[in-house]
Every structure is written in structure tokens, then in C-alpha cells.
Protein backbone atom coordinates (compact mmCIF):
# COMPACT_ATOMS: atom_id res chain seq x y z
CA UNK A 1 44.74 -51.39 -23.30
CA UNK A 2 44.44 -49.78 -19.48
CA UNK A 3 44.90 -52.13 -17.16
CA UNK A 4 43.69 -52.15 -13.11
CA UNK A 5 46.27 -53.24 -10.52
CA UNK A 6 43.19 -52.73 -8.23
CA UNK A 7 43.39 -56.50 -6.32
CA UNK A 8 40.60 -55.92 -3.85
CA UNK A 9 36.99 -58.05 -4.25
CA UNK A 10 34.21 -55.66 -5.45
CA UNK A 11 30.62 -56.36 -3.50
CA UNK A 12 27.67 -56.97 -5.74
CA UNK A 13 23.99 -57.83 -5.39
CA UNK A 14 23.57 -61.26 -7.66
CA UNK A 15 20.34 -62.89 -8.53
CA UNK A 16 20.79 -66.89 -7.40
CA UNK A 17 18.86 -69.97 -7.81
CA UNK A 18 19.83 -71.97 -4.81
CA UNK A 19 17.88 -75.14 -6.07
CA UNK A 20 15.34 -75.77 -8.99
CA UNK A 21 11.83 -74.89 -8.97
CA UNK A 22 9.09 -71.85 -9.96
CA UNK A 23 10.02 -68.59 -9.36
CA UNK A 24 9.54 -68.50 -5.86
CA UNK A 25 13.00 -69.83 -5.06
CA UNK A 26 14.58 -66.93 -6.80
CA UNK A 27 16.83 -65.05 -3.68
CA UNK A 28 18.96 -61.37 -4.34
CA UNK A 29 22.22 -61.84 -2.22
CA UNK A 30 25.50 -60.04 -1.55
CA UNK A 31 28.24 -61.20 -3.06
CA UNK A 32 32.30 -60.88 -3.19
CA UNK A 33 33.28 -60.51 -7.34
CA UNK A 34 37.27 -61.21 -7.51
CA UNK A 35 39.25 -59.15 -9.55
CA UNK A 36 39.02 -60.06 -13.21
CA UNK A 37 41.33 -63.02 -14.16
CA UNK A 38 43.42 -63.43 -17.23
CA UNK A 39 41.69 -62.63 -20.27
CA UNK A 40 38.16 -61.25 -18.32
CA UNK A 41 36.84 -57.75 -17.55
CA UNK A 42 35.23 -56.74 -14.44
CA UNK A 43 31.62 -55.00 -15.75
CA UNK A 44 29.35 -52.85 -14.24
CA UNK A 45 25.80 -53.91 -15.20
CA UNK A 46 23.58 -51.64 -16.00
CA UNK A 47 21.09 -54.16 -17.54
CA UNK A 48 20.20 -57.91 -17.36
CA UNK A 49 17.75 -59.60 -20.32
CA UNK A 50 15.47 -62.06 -19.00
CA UNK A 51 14.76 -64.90 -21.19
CA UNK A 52 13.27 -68.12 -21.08
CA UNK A 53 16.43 -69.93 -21.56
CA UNK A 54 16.80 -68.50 -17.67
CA UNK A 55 13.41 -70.41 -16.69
CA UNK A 56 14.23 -73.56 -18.09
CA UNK A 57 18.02 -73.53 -16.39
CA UNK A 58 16.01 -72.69 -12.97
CA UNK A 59 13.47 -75.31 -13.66
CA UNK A 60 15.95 -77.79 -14.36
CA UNK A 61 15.02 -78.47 -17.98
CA UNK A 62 18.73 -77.70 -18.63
CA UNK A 63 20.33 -79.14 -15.91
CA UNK A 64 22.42 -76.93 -13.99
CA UNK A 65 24.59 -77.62 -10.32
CA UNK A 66 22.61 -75.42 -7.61
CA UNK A 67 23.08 -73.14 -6.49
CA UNK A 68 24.18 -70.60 -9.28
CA UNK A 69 24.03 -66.79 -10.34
CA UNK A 70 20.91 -66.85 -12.88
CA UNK A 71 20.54 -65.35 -16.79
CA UNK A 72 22.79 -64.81 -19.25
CA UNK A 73 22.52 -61.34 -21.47
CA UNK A 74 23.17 -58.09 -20.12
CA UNK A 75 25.19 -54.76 -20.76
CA UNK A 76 27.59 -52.19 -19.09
CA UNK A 77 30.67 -50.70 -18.40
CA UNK A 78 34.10 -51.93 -17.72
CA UNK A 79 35.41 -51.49 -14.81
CA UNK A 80 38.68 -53.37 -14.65
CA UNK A 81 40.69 -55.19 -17.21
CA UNK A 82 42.44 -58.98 -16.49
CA UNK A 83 45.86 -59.53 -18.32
CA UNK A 84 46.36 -60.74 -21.43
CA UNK A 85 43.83 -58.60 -22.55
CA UNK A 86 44.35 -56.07 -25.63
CA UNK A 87 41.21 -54.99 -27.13
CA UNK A 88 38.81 -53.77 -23.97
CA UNK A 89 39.54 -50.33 -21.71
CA UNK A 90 38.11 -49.22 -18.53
CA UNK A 91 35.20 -47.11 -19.88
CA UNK A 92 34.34 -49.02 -22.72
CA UNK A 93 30.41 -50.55 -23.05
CA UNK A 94 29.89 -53.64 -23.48
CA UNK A 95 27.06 -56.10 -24.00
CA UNK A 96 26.99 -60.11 -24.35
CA UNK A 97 24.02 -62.49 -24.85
CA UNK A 98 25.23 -65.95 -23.43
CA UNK A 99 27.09 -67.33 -20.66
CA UNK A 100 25.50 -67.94 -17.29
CA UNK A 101 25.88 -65.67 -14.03
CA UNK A 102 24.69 -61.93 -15.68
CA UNK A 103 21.94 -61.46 -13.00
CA UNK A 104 24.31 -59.32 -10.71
CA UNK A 105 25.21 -55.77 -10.30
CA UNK A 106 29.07 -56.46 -11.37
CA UNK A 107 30.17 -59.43 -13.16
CA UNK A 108 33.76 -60.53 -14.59
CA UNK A 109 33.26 -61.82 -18.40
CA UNK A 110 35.33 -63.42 -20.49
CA UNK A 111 36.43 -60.82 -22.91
CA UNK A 112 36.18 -62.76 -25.72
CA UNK A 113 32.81 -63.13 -24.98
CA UNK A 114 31.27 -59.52 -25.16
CA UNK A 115 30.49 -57.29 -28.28
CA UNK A 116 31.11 -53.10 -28.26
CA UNK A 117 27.88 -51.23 -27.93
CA UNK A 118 28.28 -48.14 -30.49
CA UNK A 119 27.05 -44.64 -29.41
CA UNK A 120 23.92 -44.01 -30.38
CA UNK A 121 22.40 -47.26 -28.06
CA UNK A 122 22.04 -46.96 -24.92
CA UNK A 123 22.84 -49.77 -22.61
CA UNK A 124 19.66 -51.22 -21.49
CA UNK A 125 18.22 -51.18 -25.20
CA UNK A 126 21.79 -53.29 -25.87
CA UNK A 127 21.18 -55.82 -23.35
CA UNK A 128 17.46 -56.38 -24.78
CA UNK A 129 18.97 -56.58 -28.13
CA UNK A 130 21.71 -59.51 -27.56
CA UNK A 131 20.12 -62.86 -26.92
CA UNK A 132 17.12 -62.55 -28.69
CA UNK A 133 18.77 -60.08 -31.34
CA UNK A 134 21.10 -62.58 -32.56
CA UNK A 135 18.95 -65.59 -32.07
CA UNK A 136 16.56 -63.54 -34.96
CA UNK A 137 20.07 -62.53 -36.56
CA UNK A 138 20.89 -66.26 -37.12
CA UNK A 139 17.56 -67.72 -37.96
CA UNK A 140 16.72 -65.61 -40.89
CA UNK A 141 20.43 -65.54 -41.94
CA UNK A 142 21.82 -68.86 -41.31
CA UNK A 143 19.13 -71.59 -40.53
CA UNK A 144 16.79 -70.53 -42.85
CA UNK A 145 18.46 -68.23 -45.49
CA UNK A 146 15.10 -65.83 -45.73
CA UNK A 147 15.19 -63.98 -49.15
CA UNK A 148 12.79 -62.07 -51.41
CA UNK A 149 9.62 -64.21 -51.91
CA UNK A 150 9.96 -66.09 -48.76
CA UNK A 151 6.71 -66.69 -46.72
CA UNK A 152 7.48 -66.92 -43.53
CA UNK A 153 5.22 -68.02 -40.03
CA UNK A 154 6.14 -66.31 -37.04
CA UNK A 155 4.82 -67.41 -33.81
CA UNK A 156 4.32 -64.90 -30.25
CA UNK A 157 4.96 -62.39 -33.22
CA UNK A 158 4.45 -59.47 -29.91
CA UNK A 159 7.42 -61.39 -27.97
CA UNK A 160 11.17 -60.29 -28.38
CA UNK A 161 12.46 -62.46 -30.66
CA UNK A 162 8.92 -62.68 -32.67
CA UNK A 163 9.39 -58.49 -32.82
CA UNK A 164 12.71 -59.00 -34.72
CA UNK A 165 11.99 -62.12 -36.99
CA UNK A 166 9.21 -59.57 -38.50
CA UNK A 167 11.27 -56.86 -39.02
CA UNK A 168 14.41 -58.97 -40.22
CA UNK A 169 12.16 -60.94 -42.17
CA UNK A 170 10.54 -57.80 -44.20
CA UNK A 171 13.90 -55.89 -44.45
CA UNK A 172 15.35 -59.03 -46.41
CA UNK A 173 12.13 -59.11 -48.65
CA UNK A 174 10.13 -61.59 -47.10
CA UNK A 175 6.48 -61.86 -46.51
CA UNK A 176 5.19 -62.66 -42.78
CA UNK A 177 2.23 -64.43 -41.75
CA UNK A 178 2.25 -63.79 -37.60
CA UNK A 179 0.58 -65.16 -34.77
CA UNK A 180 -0.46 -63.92 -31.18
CA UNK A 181 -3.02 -64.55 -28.27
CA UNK A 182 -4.71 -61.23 -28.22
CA UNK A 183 -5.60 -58.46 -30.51
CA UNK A 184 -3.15 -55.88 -28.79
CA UNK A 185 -0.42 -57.68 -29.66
CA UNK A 186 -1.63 -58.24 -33.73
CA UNK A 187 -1.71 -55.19 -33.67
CA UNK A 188 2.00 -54.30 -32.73
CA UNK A 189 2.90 -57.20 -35.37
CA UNK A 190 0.85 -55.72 -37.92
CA UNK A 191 2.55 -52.76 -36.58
CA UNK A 192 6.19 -53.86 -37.80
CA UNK A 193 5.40 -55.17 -40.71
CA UNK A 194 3.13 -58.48 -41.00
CA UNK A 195 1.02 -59.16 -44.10
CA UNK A 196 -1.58 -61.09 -42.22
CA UNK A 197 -2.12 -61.81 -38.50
CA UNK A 198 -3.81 -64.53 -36.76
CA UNK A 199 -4.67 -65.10 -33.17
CA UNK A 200 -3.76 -68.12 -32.55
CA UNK A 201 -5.52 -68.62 -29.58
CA UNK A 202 -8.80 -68.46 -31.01
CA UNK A 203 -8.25 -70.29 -34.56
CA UNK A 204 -9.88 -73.83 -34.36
CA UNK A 205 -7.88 -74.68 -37.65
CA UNK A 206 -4.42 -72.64 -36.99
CA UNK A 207 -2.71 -74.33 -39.79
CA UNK A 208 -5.98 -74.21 -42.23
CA UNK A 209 -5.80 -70.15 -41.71
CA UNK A 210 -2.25 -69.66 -42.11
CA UNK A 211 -2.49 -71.52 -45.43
CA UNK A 212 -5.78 -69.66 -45.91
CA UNK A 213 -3.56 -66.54 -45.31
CA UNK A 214 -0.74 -67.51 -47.77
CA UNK A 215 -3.42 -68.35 -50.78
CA UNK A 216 -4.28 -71.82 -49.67
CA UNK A 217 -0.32 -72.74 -49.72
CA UNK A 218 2.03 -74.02 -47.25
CA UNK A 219 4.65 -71.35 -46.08
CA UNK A 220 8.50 -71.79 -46.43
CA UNK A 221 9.48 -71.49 -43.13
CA UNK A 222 7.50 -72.07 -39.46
CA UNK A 223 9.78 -69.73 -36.63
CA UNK A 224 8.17 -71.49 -33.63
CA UNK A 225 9.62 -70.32 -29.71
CA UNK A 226 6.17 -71.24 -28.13
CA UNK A 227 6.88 -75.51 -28.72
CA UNK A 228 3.80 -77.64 -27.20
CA UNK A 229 1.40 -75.34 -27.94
CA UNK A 230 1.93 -74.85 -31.59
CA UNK A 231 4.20 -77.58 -32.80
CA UNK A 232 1.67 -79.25 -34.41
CA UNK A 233 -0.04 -76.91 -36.18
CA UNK A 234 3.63 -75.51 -37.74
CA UNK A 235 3.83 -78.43 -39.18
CA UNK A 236 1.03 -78.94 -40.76
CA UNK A 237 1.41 -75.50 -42.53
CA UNK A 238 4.70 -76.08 -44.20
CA UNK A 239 4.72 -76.56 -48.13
CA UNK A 240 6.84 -79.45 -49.37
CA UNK A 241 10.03 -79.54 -48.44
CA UNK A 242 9.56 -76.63 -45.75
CA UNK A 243 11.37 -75.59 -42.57
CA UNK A 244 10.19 -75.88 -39.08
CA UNK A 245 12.71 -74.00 -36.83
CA UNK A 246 11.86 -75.15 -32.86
CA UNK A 247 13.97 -72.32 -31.03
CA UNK A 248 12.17 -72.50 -27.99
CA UNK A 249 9.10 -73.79 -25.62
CA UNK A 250 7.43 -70.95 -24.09
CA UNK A 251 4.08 -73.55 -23.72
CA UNK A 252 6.16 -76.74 -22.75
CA UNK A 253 8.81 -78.44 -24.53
CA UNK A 254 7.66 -80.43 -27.21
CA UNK A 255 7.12 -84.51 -26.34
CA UNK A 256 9.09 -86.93 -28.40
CA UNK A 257 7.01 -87.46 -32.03
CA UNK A 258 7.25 -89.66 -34.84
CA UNK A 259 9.73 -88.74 -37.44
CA UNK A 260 7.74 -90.28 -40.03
CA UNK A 261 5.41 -87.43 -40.21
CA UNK A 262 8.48 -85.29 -41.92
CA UNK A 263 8.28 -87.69 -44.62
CA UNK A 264 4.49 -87.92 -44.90
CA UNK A 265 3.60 -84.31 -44.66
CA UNK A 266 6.17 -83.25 -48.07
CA UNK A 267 9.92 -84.29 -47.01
CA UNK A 268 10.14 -81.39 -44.74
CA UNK A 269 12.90 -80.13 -42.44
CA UNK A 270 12.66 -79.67 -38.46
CA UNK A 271 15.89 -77.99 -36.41
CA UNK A 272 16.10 -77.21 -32.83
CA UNK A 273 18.88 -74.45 -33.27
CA UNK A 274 20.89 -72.63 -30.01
CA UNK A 275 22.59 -69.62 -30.46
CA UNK A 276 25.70 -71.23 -29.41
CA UNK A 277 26.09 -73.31 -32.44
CA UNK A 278 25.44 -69.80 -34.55
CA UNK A 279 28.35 -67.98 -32.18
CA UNK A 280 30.68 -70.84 -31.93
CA UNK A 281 33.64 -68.36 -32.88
CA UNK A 282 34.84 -65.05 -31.88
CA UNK A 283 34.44 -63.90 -35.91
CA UNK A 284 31.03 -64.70 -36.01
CA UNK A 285 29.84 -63.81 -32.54
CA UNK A 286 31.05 -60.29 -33.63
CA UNK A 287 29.49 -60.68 -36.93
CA UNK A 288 25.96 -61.13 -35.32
CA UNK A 289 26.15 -58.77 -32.87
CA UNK A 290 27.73 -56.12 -34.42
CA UNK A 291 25.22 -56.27 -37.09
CA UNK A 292 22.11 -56.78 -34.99
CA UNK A 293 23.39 -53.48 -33.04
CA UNK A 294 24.53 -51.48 -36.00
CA UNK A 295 20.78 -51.83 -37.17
CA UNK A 296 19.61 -50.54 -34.21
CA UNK A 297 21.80 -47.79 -34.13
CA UNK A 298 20.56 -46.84 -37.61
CA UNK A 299 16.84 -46.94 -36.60
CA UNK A 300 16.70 -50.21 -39.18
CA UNK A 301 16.22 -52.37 -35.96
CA UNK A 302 13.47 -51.08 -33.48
CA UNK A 303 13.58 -52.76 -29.71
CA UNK A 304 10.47 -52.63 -27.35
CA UNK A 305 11.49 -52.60 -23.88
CA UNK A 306 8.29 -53.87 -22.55
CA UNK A 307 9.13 -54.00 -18.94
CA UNK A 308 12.43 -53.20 -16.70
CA UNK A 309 11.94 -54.79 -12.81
CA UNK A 310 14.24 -54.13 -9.42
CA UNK A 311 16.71 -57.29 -9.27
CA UNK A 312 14.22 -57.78 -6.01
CA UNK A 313 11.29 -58.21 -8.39
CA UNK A 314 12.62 -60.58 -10.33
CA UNK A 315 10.35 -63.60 -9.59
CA UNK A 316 7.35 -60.79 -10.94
CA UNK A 317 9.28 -60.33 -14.14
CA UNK A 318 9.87 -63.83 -14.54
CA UNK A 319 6.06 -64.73 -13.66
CA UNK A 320 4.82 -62.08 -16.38
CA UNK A 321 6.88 -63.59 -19.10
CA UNK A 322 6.09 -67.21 -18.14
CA UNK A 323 2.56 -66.39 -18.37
CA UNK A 324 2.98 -64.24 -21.63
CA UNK A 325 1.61 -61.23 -20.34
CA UNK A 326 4.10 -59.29 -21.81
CA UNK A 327 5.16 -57.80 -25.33
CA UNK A 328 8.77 -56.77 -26.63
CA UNK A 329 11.89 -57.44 -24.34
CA UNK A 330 12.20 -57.33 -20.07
CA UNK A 331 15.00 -56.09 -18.56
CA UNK A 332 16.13 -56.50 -14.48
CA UNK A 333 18.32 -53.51 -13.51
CA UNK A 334 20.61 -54.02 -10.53
């Protein structure tokens, strides 16, 4: 371990939502970081993920106390070293996908909290891989134990966690039927692996064509992020017995439904997973990420940086992804 006696505050630029609302509210302010306290590291940021877990805190889907530091992921350096802690050095690189406040330029983490980033990946491509990394890591793994044979539906199958769910999906032996809203971004799921694609915003019988697409059967498993949009349709093109995994609402959150339908549509399954509940322990937070970097390393694991924005054009990044202009993973760097 190397420790820092340094006790002076270290000035950083931090991304804050002083009360809920559209992007517009988003302000970049100086800030005073306090040393690192027992059992945190001070980091230097060299990245920030932006997710839509972000939009919905600053929205106040999930209910936060205003005002606060915004996102989550990110990556750096270490800067500083707390007591108590035995496993982290100045120097080392870091990278951690949950936890609120990562929107600054230098932010104290718990130390427990963050996951080594090998050589071989560079920093920003490590804090595009966390969040949405291990969400993929545990939903093909662990929610829905994808093996050879499996048929799954993959929804924004372009987005950063649709990207991975292809490719993690195909290295375990699956089969993928994905969906987009314009031909560009078929084409960089067919790109990674898909069997069949489907644009979703022009199929007047979504369901009817992914069943179409999987020989006039229902498919294992429905990976749905976009919620409102295409809830309904995921459903409807489960087999028996099938999986619907809700792990997000890029089109709205989904409105409260019968349950009945599970029964009536083949006994199936429906699970609104977090990553939290999939890193609830140290062991398996290092599990996932280790893994979901390790592939990367090795060129198993390929991560599209689609866009990396000033911490002062954040509200642009955030506008771009809410409208789903985008493809692959965007970055702020402070």
C-alpha cells in the first residue's frame, strides 16, 4: 500500500443537478474534494459513462435529494489512498460502474467499490465498459443463463448494452434476433453478430416478425432497455415459459399491467433486474468486471465509443442519447 499524508482539499470541476428536470438544469461547478477518508481513494477521472440510469436520477424517476454530483461509471488514476486501505496504490487505474457523484474531474471512491483496469485498456474504453459491461455480463450469465441453442431478442441492438448482449450472446452459443430504428444501426448489429435484424420502428407486427425470424417460434429470452415502447411486443414473442428481462426504459417506463397476461400468453417470466442486486458483494463485483474487462483486453469484447463530450456539453450528450441518436457508448471527459 502507499499511502498520502497530503491533508489539503483538491479543486475539481463536478457535473451537478441542483433540482430535477430536462437537461437544461445540468450546471459544471468548482468544487472542494476532501482528502480520501478511511477505506476511499482520491481518483483522477479521466472518463465519465453517461447512462440513462443518470436521466432518470435527474428527472426524478429515482428520487434523489437535490442538489447532487450526477452519473455513476467512470475511470482513472489514484491519486491518494485513505487508511485502512491495503489493496490500491497511488498510480494504480481504476474503473467502477455504480455509485452516484462520478461526473467530476476528481472523485474519492470507496475502494471496495472499484475494479483494476489491466494494461492493454485504456481508460476511457474502461469507463464505457463498466455499467453497461456488467449489466450485459449479468443478464446473459445470471438472469437468463444464455447457452448453446438459446434464441435470444435484443432490443436498441446499436446501443451500449444492446452492442454487448450480441456479442456475449454469440460467444456463449446463442442465436440473436436484434432490433433497431434505422438501417445504420442493423447494420452494426448484423455487424457483431445477429442472425436476423429488424427495424423495429417500421414493423407493424414487431412480435409477428421476430417469430417470423425465429421459424414462426417464440424466442427464449426478450433483453428489453427501451420499456414503453416495446414492452408489449416482447411479450408477445416469448415461447412458453420464456423470459422477459425489463433492464431499462429508454421510451418511458413501462405503466402498471395485468399480471394475468404472464399466465395467458405460456406461464412466462418477467424481471426488472439492477446491477446492484448482480454486484451485491465485493467477490462478485470483481467477478463481473474483471471478466467483462479481461474480454476486452483480449479483443473477445469490442467497445464503440460513439461519442466523448466536454463536462460543459453535457446537457448535448445527454440530449443525443435521450433522443437515441447515438450508437455504442458516450463518454464526458473532465
Amino acid at each position: 500500500m502507499a499511502s498520502d499524508t497530503t491533508t489539503a482539499d483538491a479543486s475539481a470541476r463536478a457535473l451537478v443537478v441542483p433540482r430535477t428536470g430536462d437537461s437544461s438544469v445540468l450546471e459544471v461547478r468548482d468544487v472542494e474534494v476532501a482528502p480520501p477518508g478511511s477505506g476511499e481513494v482520491q481518483v483522477e477521472v479521466a472518463a465519465v459513462g453517461v447512462n440513462f440510469m443518470d436521466v432518470y436520477q435527474r428527472q426524478g424517476v429515482y428520487p434523489l435529494s437535490t442538489p447532487f454530483v450526477s452519473c455513476s461509471e467512470g475511470a482513472g488514476t489514484v491519486t491518494a489512498v485513505g487508511s485502512g486501505v491495503s489493496d490500491l496504490a497511488v498510480g494504480d487505474r481504476v474503473a467502477w460502474g455504480s455509485g452516484l457523484g462520478a461526473g467530476a474531474s476528481v472523485v474519492n471512491r470507496a475502494a471496495d467499490s472499484l475494479v483494476p483496469v489491466p494494461e492493454g485498456v485504456e481508460l476511457d474504453v474502461a469507463a464505457a465498459a463498466m455499467l453497461q459491461g456488467m449489466t450485459a455480463h449479468y443478464l446473459v450469465n445470471s438472469t437468463y443463463a444464455v447457452g448453446p441453442g438459446t434464441t435470444a431478442l435484443v432490443h436498441a441492438a446499436a446501443g451500449g448494452v444492446g452492442q454487448l448482449l450480441v456479442q456475449m450472446v454469440k460467444a456463449k452459443g446463442g442465436r440473436v434476433i436484434a432490433t433497431a430504428g434505422s438501417a445504420d444501426k442493423l447494420e452494426i448489429a448484423r455487424g457483431l453478430g445477429a442472425d436476423a435484424v429488424i427495424n423495429y420502428r417500421e414493423a407493424d407486427d414487431l412480435a409477428g416478425q421476430v417469430r417470423s425470424a425465429n421459424g414462426g417460434n417464440g424466442v427464449d429470452v426478450a433483453y428489453d432497455g427501451v420499456g414503453k415502447a416495446t414492452f408489449d411486443a416482447s411479450l408477445s414473442s416469448l415461447r412458453p415459459r420464456g423470459m422477459l428481462v425489463l433492464f431499462g426504459g429508454a421510451s418511458g417506463q413501462v405503466p402498471p399491467f395485468d399480471i394475468q397476461r404472464l399466465n395467458a400468453a405460456g406461464s412466462l417470466f418477467l424481471t426488472r433486474p439492477t446491477l446492484g442486486s448482480y454486484t451485491a458483494t465485493r467477490e462478485e463485483l470483481l467477478e463481473r468486471g474483471t471478466s467483462v474487462l479481461a474480454d476486452i483486453a483480449a479483443g473477445r469484447l469490442v467497445v464503440e465509443v460513439g461519442g466523448r463530450y466536454p463536462l460543459t456539453d453535457a446537457a448535448a450528450a445527454y440530449d443525443d442519447l435521450e433522443a437515441r441518436r447515438t450508437t455504442g457508448k458516450l463518454l464526458l471527459i473532465p
